[in-house]
C-alpha atoms as a PDB file:
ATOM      1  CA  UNK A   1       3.847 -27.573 -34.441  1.00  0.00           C
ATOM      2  CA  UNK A   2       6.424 -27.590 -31.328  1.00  0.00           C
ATOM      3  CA  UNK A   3       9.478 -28.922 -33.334  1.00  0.00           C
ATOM      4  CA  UNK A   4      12.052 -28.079 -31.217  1.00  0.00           C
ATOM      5  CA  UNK A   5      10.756 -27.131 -28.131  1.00  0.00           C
ATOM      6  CA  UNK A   6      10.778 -27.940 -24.465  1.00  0.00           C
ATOM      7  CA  UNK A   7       7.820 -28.308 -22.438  1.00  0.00           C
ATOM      8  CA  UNK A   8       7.500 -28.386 -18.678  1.00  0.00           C
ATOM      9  CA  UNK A   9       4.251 -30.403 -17.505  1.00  0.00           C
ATOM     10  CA  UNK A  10       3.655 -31.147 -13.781  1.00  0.00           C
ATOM     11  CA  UNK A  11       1.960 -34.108 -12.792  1.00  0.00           C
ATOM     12  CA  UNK A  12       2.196 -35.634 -15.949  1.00  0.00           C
ATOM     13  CA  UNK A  13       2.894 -39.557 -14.749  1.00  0.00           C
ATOM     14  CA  UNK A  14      -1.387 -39.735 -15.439  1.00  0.00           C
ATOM     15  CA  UNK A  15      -4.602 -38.542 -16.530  1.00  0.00           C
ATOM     16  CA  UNK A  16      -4.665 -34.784 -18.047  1.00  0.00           C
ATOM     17  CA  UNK A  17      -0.892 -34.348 -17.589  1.00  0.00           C
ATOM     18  CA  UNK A  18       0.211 -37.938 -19.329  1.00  0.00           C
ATOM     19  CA  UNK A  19      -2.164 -36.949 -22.328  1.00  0.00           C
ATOM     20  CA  UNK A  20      -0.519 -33.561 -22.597  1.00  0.00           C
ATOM     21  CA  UNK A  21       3.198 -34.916 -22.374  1.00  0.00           C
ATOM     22  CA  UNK A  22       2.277 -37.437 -24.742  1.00  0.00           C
ATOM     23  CA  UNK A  23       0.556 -35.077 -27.086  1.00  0.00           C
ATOM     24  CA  UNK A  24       3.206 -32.370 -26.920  1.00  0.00           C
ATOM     25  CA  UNK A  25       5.702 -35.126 -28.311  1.00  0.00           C
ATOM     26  CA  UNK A  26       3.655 -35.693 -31.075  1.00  0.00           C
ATOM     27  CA  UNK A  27       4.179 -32.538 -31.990  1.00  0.00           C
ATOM     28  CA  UNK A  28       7.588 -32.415 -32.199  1.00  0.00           C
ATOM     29  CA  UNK A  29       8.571 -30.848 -27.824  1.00  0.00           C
ATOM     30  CA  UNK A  30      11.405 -32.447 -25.558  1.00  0.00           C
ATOM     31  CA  UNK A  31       9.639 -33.252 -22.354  1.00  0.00           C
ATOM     32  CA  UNK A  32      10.382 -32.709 -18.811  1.00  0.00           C
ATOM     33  CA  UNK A  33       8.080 -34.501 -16.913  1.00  0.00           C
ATOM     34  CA  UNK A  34       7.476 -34.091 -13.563  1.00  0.00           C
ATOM     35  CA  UNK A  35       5.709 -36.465 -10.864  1.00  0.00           C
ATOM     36  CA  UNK A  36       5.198 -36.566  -7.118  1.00  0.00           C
ATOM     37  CA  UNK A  37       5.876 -40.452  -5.937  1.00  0.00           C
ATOM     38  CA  UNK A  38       4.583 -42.802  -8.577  1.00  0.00           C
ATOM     39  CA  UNK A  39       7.942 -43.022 -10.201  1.00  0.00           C
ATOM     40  CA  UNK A  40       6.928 -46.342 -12.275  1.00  0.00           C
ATOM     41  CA  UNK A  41       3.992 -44.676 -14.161  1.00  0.00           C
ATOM     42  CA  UNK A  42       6.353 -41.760 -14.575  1.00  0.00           C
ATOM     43  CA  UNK A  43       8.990 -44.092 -16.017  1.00  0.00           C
ATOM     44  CA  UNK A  44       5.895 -45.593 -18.533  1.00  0.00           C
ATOM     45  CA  UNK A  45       5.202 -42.226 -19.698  1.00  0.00           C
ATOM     46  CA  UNK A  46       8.751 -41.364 -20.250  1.00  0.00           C
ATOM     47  CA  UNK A  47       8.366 -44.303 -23.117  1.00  0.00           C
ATOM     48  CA  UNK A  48       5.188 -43.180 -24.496  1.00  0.00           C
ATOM     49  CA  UNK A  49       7.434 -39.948 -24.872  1.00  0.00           C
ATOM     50  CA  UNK A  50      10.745 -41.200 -26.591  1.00  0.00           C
ATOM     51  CA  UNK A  51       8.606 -43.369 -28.412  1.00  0.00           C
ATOM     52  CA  UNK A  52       7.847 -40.607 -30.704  1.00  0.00           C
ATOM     53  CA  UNK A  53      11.665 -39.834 -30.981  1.00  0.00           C
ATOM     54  CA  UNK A  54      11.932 -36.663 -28.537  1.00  0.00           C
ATOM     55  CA  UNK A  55      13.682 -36.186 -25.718  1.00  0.00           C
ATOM     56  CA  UNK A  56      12.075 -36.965 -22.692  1.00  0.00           C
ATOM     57  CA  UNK A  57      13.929 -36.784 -18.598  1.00  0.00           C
ATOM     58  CA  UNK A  58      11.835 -37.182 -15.286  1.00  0.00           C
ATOM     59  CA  UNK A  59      11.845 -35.241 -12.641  1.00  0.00           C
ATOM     60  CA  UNK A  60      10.269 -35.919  -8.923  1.00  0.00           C
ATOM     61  CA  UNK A  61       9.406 -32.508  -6.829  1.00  0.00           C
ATOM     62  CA  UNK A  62       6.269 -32.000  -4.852  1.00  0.00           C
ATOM     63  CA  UNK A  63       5.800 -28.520  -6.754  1.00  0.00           C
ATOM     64  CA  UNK A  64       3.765 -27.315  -3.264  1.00  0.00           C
ATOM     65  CA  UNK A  65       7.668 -27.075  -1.784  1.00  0.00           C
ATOM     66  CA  UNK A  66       8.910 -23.528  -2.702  1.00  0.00           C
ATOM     67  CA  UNK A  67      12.722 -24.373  -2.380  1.00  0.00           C
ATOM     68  CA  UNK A  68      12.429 -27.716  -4.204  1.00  0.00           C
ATOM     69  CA  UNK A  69      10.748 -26.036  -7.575  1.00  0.00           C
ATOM     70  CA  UNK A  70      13.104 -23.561  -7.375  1.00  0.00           C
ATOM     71  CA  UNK A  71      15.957 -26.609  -7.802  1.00  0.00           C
ATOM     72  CA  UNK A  72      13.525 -28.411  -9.799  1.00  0.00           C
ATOM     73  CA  UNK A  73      13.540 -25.471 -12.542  1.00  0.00           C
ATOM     74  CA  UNK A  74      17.131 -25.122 -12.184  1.00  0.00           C
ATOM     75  CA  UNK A  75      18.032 -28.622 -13.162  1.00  0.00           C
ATOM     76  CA  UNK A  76      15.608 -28.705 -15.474  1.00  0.00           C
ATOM     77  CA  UNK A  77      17.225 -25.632 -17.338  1.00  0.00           C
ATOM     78  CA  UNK A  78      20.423 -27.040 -17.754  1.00  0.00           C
ATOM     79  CA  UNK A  79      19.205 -30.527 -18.999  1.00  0.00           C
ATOM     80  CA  UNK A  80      17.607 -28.531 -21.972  1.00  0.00           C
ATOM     81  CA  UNK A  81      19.424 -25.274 -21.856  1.00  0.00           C
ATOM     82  CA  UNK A  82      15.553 -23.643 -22.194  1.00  0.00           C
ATOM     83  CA  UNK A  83      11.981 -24.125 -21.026  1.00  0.00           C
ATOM     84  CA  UNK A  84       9.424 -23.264 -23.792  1.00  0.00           C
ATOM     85  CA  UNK A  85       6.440 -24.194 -22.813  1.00  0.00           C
ATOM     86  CA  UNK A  86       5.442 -24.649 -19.202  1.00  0.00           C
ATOM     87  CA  UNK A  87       1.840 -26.270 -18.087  1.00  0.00           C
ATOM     88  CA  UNK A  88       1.058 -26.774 -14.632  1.00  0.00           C
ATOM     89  CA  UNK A  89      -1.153 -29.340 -14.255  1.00  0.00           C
ATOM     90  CA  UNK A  90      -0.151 -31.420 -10.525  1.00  0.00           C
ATOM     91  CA  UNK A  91      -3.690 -30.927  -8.899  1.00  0.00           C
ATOM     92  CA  UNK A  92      -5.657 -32.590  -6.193  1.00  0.00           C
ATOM     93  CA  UNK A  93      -9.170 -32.329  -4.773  1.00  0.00           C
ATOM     94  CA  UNK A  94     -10.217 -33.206  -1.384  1.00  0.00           C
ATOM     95  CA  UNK A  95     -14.014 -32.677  -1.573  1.00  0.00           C
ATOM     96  CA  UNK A  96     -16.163 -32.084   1.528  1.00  0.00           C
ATOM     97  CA  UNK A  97     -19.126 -29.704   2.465  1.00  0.00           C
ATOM     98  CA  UNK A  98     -17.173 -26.573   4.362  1.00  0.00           C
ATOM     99  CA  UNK A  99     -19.028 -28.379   7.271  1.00  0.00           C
ATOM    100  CA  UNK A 100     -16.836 -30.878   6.754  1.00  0.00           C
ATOM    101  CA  UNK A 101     -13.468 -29.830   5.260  1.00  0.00           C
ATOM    102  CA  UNK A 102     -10.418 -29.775   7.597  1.00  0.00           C
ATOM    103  CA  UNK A 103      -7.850 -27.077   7.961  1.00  0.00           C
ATOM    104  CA  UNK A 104      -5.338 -29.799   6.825  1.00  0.00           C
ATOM    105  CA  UNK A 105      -7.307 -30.948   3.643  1.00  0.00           C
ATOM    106  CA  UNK A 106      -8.543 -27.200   2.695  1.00  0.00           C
ATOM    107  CA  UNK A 107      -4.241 -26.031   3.190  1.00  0.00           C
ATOM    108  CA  UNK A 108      -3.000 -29.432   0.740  1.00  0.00           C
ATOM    109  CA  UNK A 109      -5.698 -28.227  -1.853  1.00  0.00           C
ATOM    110  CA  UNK A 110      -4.282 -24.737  -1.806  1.00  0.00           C
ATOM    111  CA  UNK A 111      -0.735 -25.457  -1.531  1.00  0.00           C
ATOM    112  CA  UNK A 112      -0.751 -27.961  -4.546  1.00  0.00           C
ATOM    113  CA  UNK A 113      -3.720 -26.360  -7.392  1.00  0.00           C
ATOM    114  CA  UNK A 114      -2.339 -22.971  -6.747  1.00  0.00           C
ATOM    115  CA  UNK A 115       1.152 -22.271  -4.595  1.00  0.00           C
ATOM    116  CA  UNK A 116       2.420 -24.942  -6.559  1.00  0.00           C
ATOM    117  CA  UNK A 117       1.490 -23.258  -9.934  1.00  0.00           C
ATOM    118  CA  UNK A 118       2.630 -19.738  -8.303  1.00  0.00           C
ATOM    119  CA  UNK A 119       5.998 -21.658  -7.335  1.00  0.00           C
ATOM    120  CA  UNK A 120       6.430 -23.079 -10.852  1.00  0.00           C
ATOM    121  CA  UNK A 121       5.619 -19.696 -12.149  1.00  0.00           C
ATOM    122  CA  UNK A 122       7.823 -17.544 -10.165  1.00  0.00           C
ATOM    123  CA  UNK A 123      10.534 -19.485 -10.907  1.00  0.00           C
ATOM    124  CA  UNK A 124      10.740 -19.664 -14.571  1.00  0.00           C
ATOM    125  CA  UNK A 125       9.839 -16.321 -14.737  1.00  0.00           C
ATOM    126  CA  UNK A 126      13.754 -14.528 -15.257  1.00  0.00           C
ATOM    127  CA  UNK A 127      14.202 -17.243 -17.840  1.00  0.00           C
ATOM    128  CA  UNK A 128      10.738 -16.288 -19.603  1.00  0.00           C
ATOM    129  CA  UNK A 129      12.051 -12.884 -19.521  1.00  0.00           C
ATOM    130  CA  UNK A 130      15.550 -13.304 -20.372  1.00  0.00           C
ATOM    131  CA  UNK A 131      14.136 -15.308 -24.038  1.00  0.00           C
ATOM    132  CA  UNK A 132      11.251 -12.974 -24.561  1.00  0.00           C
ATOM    133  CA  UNK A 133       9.030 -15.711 -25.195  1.00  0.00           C
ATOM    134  CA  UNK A 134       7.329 -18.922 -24.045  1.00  0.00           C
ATOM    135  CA  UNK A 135       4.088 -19.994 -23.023  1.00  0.00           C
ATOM    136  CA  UNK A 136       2.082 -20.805 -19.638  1.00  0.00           C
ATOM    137  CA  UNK A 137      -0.823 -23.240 -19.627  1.00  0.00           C
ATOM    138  CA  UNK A 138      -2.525 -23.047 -16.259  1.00  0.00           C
ATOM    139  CA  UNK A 139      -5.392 -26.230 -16.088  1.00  0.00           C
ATOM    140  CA  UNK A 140      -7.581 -24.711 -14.142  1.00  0.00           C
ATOM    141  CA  UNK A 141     -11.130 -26.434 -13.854  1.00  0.00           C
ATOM    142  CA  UNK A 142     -14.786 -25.351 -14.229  1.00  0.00           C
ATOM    143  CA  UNK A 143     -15.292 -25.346 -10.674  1.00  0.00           C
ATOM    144  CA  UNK A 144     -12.985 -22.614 -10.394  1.00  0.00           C
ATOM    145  CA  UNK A 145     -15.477 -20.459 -13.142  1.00  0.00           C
ATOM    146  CA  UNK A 146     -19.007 -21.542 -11.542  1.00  0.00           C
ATOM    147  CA  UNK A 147     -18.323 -22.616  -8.075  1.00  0.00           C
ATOM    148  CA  UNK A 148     -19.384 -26.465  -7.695  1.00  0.00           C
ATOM    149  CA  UNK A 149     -20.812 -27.758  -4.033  1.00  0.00           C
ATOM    150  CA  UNK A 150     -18.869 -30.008  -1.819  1.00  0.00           C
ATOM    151  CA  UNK A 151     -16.049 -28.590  -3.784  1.00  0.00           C
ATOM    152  CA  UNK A 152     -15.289 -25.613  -1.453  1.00  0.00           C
ATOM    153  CA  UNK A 153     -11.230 -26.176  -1.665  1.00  0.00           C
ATOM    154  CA  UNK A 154     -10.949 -27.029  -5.284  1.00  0.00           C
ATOM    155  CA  UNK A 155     -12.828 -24.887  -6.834  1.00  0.00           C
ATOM    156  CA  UNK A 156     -11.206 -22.211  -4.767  1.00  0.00           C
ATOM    157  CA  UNK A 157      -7.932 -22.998  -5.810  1.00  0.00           C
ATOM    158  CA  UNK A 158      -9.084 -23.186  -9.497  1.00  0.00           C
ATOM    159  CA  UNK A 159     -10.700 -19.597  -8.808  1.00  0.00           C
ATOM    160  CA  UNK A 160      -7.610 -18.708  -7.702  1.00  0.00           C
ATOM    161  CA  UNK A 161      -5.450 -19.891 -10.502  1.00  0.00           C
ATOM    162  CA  UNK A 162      -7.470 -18.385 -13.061  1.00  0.00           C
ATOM    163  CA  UNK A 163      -7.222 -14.805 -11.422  1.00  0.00           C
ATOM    164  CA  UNK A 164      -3.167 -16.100 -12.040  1.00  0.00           C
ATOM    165  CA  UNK A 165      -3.585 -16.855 -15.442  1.00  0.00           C
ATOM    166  CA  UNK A 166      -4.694 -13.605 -16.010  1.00  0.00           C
ATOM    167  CA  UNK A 167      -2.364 -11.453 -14.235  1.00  0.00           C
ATOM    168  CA  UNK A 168       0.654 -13.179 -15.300  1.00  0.00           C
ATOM    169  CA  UNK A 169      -0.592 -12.567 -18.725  1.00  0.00           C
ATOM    170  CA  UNK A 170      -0.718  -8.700 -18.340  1.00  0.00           C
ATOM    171  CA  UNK A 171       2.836  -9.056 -16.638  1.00  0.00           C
ATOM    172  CA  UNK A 172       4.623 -11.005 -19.341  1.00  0.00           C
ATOM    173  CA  UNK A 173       2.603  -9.552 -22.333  1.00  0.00           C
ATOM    174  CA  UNK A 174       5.478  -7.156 -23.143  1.00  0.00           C
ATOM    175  CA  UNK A 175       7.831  -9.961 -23.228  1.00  0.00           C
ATOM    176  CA  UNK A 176       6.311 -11.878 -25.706  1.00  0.00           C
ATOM    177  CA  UNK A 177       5.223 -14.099 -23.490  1.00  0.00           C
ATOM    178  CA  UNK A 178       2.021 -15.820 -23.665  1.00  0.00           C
ATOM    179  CA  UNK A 179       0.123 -17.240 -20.310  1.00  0.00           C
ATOM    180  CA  UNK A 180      -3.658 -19.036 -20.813  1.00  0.00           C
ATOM    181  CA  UNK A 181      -5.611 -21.206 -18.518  1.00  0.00           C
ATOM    182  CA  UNK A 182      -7.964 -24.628 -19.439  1.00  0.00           C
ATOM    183  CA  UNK A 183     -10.876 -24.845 -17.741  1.00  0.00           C
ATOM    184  CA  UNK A 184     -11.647 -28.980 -17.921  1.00  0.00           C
ATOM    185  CA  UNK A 185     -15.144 -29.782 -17.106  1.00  0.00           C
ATOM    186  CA  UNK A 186     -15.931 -33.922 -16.518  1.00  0.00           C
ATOM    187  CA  UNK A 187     -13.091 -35.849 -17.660  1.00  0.00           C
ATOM    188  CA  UNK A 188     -12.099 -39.476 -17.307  1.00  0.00           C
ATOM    189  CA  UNK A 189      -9.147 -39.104 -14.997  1.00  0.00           C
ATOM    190  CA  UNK A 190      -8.473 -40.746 -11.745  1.00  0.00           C
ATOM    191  CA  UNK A 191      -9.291 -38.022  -9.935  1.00  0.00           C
ATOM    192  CA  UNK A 192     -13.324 -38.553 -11.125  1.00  0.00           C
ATOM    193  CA  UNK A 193     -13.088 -42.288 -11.592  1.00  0.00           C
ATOM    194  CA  UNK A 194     -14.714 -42.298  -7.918  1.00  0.00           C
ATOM    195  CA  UNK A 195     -18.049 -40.555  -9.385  1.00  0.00           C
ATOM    196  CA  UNK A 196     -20.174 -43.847 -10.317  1.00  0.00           C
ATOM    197  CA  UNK A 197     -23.805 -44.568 -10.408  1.00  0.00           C
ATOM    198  CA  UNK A 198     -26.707 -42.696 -10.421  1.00  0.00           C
ATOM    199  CA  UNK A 199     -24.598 -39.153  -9.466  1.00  0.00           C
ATOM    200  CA  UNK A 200     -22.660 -39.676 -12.421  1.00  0.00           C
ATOM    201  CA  UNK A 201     -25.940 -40.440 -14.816  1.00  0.00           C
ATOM    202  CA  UNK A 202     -27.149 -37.016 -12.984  1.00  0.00           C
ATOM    203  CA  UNK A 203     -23.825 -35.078 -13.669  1.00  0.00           C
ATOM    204  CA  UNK A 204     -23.379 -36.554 -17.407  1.00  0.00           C
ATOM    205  CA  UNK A 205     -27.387 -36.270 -18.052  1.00  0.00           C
ATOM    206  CA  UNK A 206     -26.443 -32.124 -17.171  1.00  0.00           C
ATOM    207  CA  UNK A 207     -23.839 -32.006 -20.515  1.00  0.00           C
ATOM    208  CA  UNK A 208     -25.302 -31.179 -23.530  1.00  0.00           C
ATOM    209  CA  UNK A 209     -23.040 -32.992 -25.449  1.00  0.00           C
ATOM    210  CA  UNK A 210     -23.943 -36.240 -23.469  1.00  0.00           C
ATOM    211  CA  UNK A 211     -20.691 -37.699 -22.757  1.00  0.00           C
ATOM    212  CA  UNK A 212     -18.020 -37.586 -20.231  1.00  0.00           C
ATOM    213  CA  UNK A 213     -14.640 -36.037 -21.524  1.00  0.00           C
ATOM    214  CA  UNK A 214     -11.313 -37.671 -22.500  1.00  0.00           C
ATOM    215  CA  UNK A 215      -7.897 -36.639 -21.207  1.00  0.00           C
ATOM    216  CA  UNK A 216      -6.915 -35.890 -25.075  1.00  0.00           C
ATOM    217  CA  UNK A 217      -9.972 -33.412 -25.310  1.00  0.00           C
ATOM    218  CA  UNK A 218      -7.642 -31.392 -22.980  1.00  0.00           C
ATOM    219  CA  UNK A 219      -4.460 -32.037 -24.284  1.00  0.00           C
ATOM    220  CA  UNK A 220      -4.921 -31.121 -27.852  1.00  0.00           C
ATOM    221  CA  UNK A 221      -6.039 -27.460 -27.104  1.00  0.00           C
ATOM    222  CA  UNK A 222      -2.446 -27.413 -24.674  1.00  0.00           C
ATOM    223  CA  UNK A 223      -0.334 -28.281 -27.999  1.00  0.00           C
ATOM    224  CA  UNK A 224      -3.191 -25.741 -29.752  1.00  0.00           C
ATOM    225  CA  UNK A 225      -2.318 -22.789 -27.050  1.00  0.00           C
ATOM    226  CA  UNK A 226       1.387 -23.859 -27.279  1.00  0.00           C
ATOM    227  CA  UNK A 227       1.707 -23.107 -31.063  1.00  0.00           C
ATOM    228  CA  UNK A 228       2.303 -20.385 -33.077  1.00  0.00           C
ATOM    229  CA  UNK A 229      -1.172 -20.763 -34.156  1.00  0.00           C
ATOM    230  CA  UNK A 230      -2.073 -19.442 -30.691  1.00  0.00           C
ATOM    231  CA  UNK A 231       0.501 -16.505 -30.115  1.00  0.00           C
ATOM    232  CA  UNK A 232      -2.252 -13.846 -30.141  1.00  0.00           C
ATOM    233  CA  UNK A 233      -4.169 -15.218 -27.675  1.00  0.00           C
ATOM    234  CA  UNK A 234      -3.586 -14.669 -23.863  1.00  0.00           C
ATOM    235  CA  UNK A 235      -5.179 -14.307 -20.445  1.00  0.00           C
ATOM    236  CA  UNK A 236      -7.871 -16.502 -21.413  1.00  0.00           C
ATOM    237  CA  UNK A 237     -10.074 -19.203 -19.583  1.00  0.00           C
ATOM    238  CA  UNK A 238     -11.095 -21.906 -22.377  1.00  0.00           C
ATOM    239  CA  UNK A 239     -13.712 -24.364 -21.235  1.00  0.00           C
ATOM    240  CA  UNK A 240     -13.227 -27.705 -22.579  1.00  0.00           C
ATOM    241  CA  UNK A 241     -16.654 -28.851 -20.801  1.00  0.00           C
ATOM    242  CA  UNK A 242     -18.910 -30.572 -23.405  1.00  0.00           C
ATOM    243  CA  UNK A 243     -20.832 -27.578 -22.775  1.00  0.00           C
ATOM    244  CA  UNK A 244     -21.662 -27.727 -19.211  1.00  0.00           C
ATOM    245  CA  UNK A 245     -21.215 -24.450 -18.142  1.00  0.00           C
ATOM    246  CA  UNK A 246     -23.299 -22.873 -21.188  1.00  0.00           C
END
């Protein structure tokens, strides 16, 4: 489906982002992976990558650093002469009641879901334009559709992004280019892994389909939206929830 291609996924060295890169090369995309510090899982996922006979480089930048994504996009454009696909994906939560958040915590959360996606955007953008294509895969989050408590940060951000997602859609439109977020509800990832107990019975008893989800229940709608099979469809929030937020 992506024979051929070259996809750009931000924190990709685990979780949603690992599945994604890995997926991608299943389907035939060169891989630039990017990570922020944990080089040796980045290095593991590089494997997974080649593994399936692509082309895989790695690539550290904290994507919240405006000048450093703009180098990061540079180098990454000559290594592979073109960026198809691009999926922004580095995230963090910090979550607190607003009683509780700090200016520091609340500015990280910001600077990382959604600067860093704006960054990544902005500066792949003349390239986008110059090929009159590509695609944009934004992971946004549930929280960022319904609002979620102690989550006053994240779901902001994820708010945020999604009002991206769609503007950048209605921007590039005319250049063929195609920009969609995910919308993730409960998925196995790191970043939930601290959920245990009776508030995750709670949280996965609220899921009609009864079950938490799995990084690759992501992934395989990115290599979905990345496809030809997907090049009429932009500026759209997809929920990949288990349907939680029927």
């Amino acid at each position: 489906m992506l024979n051929g291609k070259t996809a750009l996924i931000t924190g990709a060295s685990s979780g949603i982002g690992k599945a994604i890169a890995i997926d991608m090369a299943k389907a035939g995309a060169n891989i630039a992976l990017n990570y922020y510090k944990d080089r040796e899982c980045a290095e593991e996922v590089c494997e997974l990558v080649k593994a399936e006979g692509v082309e895989c480089k790695i690539y550290e930048c904290d994507v919240a650093d405006f000048t450093k994504t703009k180098e990061l996009t540079d180098t990454i454009l000559a290594d592979f002469s073109q960026v198809d696909i691009l999926v922004n994906n580095a995230g963090i939560a910090r979550d607190n009641p607003i009683l509780r958040i700090t200016e520091k915590d609340y500015d990280d959360v910001m600077d990382i879901n959604l600067k860093g996606s704006f960054n990544m955007i902005k500066h792949l953008y003349p390239a986008f334009m110059k090929q009159r294509s590509g695609t944009i895969i934004n992971i946004a989050s549930v929280c960022g559709v319904r609002g979620w408590h102690w989550q006053a940060s994240y779901a902001a951000s994820k708010g945020g992004l999604i009002s991206l997602t769609k503007t950048v859609a209605k921007e590039l439109a005319s250049r063929g280019v195609t920009c969609n977020a995910i919308a993730p509800g409960f998925i196995q990832t790191a970043m939930t892994a601290a959920l245990k107990g009776d508030k995750k019975d709670e949280l996965v008893s609220s899921i009609p389909l009864s079950r938490v989800g799995a990084p690759t229940d992501v992934s395989k709608l990115a290599v979905f939206l990345a496809s030809e099979g997907a090049s009429y469809i932009t500026g759209e929030v997809i929920k990949v929830d288990g349907g939680l937020c029927i």
